[in-house]
C-alpha atoms as a PDB file:
ATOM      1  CA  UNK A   1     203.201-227.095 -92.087  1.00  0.00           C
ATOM      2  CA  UNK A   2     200.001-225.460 -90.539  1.00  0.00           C
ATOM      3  CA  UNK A   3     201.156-226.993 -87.068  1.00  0.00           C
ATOM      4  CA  UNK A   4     204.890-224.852 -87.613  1.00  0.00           C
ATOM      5  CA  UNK A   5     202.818-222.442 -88.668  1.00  0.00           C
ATOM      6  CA  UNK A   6     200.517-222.786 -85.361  1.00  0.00           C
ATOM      7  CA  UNK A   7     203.384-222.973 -83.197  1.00  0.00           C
ATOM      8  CA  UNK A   8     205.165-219.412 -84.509  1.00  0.00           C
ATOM      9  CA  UNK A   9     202.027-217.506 -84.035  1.00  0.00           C
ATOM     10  CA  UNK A  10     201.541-218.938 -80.407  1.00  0.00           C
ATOM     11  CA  UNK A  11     205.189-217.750 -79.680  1.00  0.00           C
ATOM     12  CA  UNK A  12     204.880-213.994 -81.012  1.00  0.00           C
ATOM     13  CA  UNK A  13     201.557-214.015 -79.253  1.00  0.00           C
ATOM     14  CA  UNK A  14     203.528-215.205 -75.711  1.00  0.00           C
ATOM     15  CA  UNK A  15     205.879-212.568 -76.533  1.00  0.00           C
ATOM     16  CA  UNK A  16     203.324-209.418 -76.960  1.00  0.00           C
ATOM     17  CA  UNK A  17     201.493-210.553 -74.014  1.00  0.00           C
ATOM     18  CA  UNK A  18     204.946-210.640 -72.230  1.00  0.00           C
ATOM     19  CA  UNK A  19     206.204-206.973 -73.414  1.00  0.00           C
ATOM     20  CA  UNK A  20     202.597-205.717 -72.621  1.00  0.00           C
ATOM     21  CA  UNK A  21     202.723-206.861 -69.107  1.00  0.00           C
ATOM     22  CA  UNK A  22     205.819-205.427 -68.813  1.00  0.00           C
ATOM     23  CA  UNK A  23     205.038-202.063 -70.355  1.00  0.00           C
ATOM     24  CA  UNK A  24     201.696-202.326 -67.501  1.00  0.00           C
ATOM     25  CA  UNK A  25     204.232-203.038 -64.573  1.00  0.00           C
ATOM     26  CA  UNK A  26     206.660-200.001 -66.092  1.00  0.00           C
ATOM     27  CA  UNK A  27     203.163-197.574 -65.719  1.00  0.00           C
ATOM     28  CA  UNK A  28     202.860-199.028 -62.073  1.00  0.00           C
ATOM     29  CA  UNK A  29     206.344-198.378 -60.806  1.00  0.00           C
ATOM     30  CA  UNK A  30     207.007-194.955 -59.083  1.00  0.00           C
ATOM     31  CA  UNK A  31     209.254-192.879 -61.699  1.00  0.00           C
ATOM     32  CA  UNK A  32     212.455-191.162 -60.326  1.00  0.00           C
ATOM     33  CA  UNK A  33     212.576-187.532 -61.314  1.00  0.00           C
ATOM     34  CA  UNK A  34     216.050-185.667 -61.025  1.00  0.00           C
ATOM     35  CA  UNK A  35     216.025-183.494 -58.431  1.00  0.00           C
ATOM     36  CA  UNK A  36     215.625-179.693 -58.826  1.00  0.00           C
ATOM     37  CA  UNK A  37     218.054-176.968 -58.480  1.00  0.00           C
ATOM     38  CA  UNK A  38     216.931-175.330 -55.474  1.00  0.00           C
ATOM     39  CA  UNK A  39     218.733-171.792 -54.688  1.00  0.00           C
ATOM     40  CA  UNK A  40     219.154-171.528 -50.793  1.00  0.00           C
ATOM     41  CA  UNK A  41     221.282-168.367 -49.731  1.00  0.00           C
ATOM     42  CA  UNK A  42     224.010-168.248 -47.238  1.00  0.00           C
ATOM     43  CA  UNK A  43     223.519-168.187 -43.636  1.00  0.00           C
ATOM     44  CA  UNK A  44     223.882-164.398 -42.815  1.00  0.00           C
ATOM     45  CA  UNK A  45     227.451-163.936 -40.494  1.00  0.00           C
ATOM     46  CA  UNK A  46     227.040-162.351 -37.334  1.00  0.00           C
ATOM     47  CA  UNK A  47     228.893-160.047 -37.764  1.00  0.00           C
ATOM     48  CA  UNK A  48     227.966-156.323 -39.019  1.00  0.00           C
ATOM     49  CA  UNK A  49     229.894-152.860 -39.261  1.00  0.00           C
ATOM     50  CA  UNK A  50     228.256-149.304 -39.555  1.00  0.00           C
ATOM     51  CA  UNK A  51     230.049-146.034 -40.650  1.00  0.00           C
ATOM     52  CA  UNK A  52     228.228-143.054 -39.147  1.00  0.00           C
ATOM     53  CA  UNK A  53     228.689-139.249 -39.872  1.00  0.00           C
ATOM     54  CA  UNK A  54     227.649-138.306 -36.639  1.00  0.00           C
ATOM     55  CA  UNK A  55     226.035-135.017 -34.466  1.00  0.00           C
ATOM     56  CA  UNK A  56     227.409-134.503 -31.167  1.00  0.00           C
ATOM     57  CA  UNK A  57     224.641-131.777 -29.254  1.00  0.00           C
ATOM     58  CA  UNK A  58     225.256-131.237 -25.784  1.00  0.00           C
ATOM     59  CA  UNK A  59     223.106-130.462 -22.683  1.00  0.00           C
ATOM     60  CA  UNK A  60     224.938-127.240 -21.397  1.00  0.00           C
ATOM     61  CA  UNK A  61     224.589-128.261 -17.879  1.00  0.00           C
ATOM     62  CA  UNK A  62     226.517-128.231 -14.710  1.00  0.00           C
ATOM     63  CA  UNK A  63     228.042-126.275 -11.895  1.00  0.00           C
ATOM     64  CA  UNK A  64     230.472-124.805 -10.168  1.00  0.00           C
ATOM     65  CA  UNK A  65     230.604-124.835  -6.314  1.00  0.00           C
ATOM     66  CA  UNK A  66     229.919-122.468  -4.560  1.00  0.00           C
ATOM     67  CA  UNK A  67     229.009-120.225  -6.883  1.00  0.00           C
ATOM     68  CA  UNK A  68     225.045-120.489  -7.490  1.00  0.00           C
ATOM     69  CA  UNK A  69     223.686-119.363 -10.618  1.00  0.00           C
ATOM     70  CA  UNK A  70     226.636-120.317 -12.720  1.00  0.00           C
ATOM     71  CA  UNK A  71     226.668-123.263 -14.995  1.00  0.00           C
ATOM     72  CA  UNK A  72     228.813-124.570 -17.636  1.00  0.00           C
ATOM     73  CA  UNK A  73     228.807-124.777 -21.500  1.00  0.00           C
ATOM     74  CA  UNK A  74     230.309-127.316 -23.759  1.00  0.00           C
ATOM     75  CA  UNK A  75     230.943-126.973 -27.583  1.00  0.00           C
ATOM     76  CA  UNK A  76     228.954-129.590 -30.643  1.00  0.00           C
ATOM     77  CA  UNK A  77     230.753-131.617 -32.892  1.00  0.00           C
ATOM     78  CA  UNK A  78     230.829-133.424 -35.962  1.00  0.00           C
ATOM     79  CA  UNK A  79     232.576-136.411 -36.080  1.00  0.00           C
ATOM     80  CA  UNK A  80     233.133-140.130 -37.485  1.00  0.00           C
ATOM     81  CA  UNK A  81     231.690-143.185 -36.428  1.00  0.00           C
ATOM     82  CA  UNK A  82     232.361-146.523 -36.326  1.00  0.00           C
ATOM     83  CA  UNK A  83     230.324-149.047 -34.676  1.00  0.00           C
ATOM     84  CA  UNK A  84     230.631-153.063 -34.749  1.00  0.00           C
ATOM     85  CA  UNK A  85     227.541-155.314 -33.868  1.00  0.00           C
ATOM     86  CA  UNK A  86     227.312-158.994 -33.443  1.00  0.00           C
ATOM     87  CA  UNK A  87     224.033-160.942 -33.683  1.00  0.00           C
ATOM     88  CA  UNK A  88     222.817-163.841 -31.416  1.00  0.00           C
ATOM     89  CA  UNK A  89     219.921-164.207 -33.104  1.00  0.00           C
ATOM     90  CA  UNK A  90     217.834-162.484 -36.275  1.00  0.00           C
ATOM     91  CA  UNK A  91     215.999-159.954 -33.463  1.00  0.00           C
ATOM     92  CA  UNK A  92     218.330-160.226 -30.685  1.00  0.00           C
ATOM     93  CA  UNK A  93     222.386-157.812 -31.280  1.00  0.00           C
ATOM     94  CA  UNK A  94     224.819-156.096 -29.295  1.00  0.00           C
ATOM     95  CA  UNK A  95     227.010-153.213 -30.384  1.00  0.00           C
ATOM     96  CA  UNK A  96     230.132-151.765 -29.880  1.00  0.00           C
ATOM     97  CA  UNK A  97     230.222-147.948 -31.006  1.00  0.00           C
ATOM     98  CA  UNK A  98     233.853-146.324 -31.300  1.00  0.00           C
ATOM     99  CA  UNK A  99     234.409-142.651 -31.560  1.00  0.00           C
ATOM    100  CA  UNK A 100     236.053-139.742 -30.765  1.00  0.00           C
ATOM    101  CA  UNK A 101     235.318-136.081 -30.161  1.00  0.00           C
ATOM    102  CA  UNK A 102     236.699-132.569 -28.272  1.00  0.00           C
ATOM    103  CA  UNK A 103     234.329-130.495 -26.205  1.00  0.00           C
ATOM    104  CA  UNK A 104     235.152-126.497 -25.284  1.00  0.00           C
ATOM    105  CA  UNK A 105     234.208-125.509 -21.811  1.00  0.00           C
ATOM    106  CA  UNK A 106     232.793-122.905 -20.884  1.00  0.00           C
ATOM    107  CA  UNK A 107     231.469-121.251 -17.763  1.00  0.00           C
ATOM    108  CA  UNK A 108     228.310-119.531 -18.260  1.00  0.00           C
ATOM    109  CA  UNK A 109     227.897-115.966 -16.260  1.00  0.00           C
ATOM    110  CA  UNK A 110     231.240-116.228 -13.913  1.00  0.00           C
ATOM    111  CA  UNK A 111     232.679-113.009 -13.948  1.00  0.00           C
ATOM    112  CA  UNK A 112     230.122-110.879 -15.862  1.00  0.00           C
ATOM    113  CA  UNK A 113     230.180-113.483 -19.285  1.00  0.00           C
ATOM    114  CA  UNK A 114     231.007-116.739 -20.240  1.00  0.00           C
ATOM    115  CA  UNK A 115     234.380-117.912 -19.724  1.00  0.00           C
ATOM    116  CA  UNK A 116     236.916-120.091 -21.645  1.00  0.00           C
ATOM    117  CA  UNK A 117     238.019-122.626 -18.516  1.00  0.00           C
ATOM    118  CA  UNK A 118     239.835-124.857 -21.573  1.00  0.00           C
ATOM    119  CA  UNK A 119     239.690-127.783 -24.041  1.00  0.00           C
ATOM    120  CA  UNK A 120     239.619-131.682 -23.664  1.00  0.00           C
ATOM    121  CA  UNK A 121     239.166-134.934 -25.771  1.00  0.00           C
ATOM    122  CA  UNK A 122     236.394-137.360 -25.064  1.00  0.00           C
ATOM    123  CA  UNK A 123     236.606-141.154 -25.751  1.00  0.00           C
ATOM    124  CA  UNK A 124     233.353-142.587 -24.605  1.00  0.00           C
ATOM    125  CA  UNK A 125     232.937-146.390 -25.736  1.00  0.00           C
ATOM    126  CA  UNK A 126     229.170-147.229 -25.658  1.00  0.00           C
ATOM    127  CA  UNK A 127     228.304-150.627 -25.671  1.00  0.00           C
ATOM    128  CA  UNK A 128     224.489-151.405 -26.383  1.00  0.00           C
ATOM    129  CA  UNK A 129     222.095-154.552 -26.272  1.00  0.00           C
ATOM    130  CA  UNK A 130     219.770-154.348 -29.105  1.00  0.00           C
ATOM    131  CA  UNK A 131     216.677-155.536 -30.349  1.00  0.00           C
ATOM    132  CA  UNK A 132     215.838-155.767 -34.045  1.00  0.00           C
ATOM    133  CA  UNK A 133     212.015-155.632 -35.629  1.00  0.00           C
ATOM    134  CA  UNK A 134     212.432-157.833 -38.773  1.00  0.00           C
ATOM    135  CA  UNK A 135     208.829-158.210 -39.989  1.00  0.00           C
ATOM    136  CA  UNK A 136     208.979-155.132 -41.841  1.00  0.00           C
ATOM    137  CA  UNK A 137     210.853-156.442 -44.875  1.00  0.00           C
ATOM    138  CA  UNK A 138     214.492-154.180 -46.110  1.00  0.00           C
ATOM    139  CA  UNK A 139     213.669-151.868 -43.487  1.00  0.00           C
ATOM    140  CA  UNK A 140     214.532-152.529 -39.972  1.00  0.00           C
ATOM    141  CA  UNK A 141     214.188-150.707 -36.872  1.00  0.00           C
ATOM    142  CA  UNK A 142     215.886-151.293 -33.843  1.00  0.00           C
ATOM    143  CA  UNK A 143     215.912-150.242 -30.071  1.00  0.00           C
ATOM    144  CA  UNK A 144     218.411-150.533 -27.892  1.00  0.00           C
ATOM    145  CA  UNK A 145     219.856-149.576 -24.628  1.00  0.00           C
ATOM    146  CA  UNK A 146     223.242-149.918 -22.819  1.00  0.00           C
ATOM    147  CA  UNK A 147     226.291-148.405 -21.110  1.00  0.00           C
ATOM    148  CA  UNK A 148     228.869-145.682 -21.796  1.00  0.00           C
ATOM    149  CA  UNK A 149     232.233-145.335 -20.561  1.00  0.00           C
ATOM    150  CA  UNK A 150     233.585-141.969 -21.020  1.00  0.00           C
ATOM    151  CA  UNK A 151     236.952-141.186 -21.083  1.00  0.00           C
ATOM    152  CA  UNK A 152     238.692-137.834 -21.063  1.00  0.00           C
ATOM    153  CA  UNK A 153     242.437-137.362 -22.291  1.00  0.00           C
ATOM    154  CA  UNK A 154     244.534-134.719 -23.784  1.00  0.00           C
ATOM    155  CA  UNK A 155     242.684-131.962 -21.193  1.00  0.00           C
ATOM    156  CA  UNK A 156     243.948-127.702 -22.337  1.00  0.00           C
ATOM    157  CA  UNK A 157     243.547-124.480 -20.000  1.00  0.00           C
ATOM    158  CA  UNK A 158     242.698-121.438 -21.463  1.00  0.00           C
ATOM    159  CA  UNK A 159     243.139-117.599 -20.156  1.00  0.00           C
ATOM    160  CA  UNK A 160     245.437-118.453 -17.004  1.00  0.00           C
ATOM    161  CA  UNK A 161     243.184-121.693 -15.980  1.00  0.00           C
ATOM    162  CA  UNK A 162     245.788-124.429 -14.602  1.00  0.00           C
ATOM    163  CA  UNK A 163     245.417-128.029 -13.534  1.00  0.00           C
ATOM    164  CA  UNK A 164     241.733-128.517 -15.802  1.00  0.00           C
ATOM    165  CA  UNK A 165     240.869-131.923 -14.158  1.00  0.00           C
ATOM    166  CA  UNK A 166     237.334-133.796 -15.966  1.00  0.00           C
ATOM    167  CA  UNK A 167     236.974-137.068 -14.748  1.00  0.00           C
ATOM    168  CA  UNK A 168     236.087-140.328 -16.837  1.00  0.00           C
ATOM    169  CA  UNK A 169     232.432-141.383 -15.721  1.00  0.00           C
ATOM    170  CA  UNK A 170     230.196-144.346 -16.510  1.00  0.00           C
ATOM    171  CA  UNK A 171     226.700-143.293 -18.380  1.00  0.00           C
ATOM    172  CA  UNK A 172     223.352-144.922 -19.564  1.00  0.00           C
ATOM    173  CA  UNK A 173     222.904-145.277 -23.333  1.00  0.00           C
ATOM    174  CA  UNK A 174     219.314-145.146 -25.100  1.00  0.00           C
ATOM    175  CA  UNK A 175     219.617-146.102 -28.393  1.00  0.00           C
ATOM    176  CA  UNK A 176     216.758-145.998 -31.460  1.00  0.00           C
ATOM    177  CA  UNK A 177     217.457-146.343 -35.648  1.00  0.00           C
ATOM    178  CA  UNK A 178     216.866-148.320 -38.384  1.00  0.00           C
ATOM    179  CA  UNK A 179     218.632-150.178 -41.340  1.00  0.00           C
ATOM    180  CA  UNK A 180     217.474-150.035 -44.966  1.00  0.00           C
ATOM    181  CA  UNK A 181     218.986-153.010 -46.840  1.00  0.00           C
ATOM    182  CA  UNK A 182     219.602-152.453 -50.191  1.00  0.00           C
ATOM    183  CA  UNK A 183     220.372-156.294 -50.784  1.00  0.00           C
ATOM    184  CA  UNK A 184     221.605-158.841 -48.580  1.00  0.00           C
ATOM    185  CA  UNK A 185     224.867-157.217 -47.425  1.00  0.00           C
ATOM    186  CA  UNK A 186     224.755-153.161 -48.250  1.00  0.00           C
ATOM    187  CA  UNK A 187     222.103-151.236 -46.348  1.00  0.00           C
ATOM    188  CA  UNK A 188     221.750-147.610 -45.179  1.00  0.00           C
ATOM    189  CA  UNK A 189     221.774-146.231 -41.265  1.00  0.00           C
ATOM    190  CA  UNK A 190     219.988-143.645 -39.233  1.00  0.00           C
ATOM    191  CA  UNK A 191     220.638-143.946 -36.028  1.00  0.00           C
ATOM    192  CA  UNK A 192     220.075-141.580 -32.277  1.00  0.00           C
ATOM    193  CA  UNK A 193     221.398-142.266 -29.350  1.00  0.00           C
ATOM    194  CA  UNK A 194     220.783-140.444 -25.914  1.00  0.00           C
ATOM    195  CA  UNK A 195     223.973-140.447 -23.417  1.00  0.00           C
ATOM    196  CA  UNK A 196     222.893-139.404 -19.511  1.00  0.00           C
ATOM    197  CA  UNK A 197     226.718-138.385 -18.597  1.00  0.00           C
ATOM    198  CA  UNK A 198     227.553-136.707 -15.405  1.00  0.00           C
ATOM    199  CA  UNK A 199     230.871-136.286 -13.870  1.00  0.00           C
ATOM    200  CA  UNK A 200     233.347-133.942 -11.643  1.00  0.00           C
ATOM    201  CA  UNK A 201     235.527-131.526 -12.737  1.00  0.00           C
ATOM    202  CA  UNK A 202     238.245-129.056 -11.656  1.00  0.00           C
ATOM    203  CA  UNK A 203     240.749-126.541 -11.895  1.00  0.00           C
ATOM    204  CA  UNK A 204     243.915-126.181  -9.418  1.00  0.00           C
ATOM    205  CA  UNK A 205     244.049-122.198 -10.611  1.00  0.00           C
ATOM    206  CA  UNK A 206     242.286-119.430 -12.166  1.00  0.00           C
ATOM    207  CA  UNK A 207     241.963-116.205 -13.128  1.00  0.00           C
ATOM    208  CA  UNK A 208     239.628-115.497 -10.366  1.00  0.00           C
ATOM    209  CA  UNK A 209     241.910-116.238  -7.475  1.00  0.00           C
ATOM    210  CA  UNK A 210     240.531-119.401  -6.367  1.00  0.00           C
ATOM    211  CA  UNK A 211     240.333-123.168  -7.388  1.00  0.00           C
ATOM    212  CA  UNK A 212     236.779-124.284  -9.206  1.00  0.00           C
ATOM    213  CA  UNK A 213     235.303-127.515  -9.112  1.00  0.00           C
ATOM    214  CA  UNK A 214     231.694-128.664  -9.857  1.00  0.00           C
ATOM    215  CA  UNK A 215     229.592-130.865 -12.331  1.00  0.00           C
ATOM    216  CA  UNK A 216     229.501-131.220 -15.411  1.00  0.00           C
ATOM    217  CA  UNK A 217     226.512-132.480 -17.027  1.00  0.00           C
ATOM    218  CA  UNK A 218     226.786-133.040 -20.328  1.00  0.00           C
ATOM    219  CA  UNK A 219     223.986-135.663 -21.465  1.00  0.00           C
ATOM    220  CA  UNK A 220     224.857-135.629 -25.236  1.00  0.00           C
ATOM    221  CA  UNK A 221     222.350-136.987 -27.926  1.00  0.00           C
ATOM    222  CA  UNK A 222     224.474-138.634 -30.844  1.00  0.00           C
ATOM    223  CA  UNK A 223     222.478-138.271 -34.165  1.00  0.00           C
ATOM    224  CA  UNK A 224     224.271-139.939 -37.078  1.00  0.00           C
ATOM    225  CA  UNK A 225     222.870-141.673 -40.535  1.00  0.00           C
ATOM    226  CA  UNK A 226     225.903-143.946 -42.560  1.00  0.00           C
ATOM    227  CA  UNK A 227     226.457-147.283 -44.591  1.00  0.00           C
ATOM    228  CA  UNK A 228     225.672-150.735 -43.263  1.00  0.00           C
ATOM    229  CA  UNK A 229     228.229-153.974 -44.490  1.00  0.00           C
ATOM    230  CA  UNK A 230     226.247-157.443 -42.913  1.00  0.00           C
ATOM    231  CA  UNK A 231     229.454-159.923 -43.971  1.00  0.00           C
END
């Protein structure tokens, strides 16, 4: 009987020694925690639009041949803006800015006064390479510079002027603003841009007896503040 007896109690003491060198080995082993939730946003798209309310301030410059001492003047505007921008890269963006405006002319002095010559459209697609500062956390300033392509349709005479002839001209585009992002998509604009825009112009008739032709400088600056959508 005290042999039996021996031979139990050597068993349950094989079988703690056995569950505590198991229970040692479970301490040793590397444990495998469920991995966390980790929240990483969206890429950004490229892609980007801006609606601008914007200030169209002419230069009130030019000439008419032949007739020293007399310029030309050219009505401001208020108009709407839309401008589309792509980015390569979080610094690095070109833009497309769309728009349309009319312009009075004016001489200024022929014939005692200014002059109503007539009336004409402008369509002057600007398309800028930009460069974005993005160390500065929602807000974001940006430089840029590019070229304009001006375009002038639906041309009017006034007080017996015929034939008013302005022709479409290539410009240089300067180009400074910044963004304020309200979150990641939704931000606010203020934006100037400088347009250096020269071109010819002419009229087969006037009042004056005699056909006028010249320059027209008109070297806009394009002030305008709107909503940013980054998709």
């Amino acid at each position: 009987m005290k042999m039996k007896c021996a031979g139990y109690a050597g068993l349950l003491a094989g079988f703690a020694m056995l569950g505590a060198a198991t229970a040692g080995a479970a301490d040793l082993a590397p444990i495998a925690e469920a991995p966390l939730a980790v929240d990483v946003p969206a890429a950004s798209s490229p892609w980007q639009i801006r609606v601008r309310g914007l200030g169209v301030i002419t230069e009130d410059s030019g000439s008419i041949a032949g007739v020293p001492g007399v310029g030309l003047e050219y009505t401001d505007s208020v108009i709407p803006e839309l401008d589309i921008s792509y980015y390569f890269t979080d610094n690095i963006a070109v833009e497309l800015i769309l728009g349309t405006t009319n312009a009075a002319i004016r001489t200024d002095g022929l014939g005692g006064g200014d002059v109503p010559v007539g009336k004409t459209w402008l369509l002057p697609p600007t398309v800028t390479l930009q460069y974005h500062f993005t160390n500065f956390g929602a807000f974001k300033p940006y430089v840029g510079a590019g070229v304009n392509y001006s375009m002038f349709y639906n041309q009017s005479e006034r007080n017996g002027f015929e034939g008013l002839d302005v022709d479409n001209a290539f410009g240089v585009a300067l180009q400074v603003g910044f963004d304020y992002m309200l979150d990641e998509h939704w931000g606010l604009n203020f934006d100037v841009k400088k347009i250096f825009l020269e071109t010819d112009w002419s009229v087969d008739n006037s009042p004056f007896g005699t056909p006028l032709s010249g320059k027209a400088k008109i070297d806009p600056w394009l002030i305008g503040a709107g909503v940013t959508y980054r998709f």
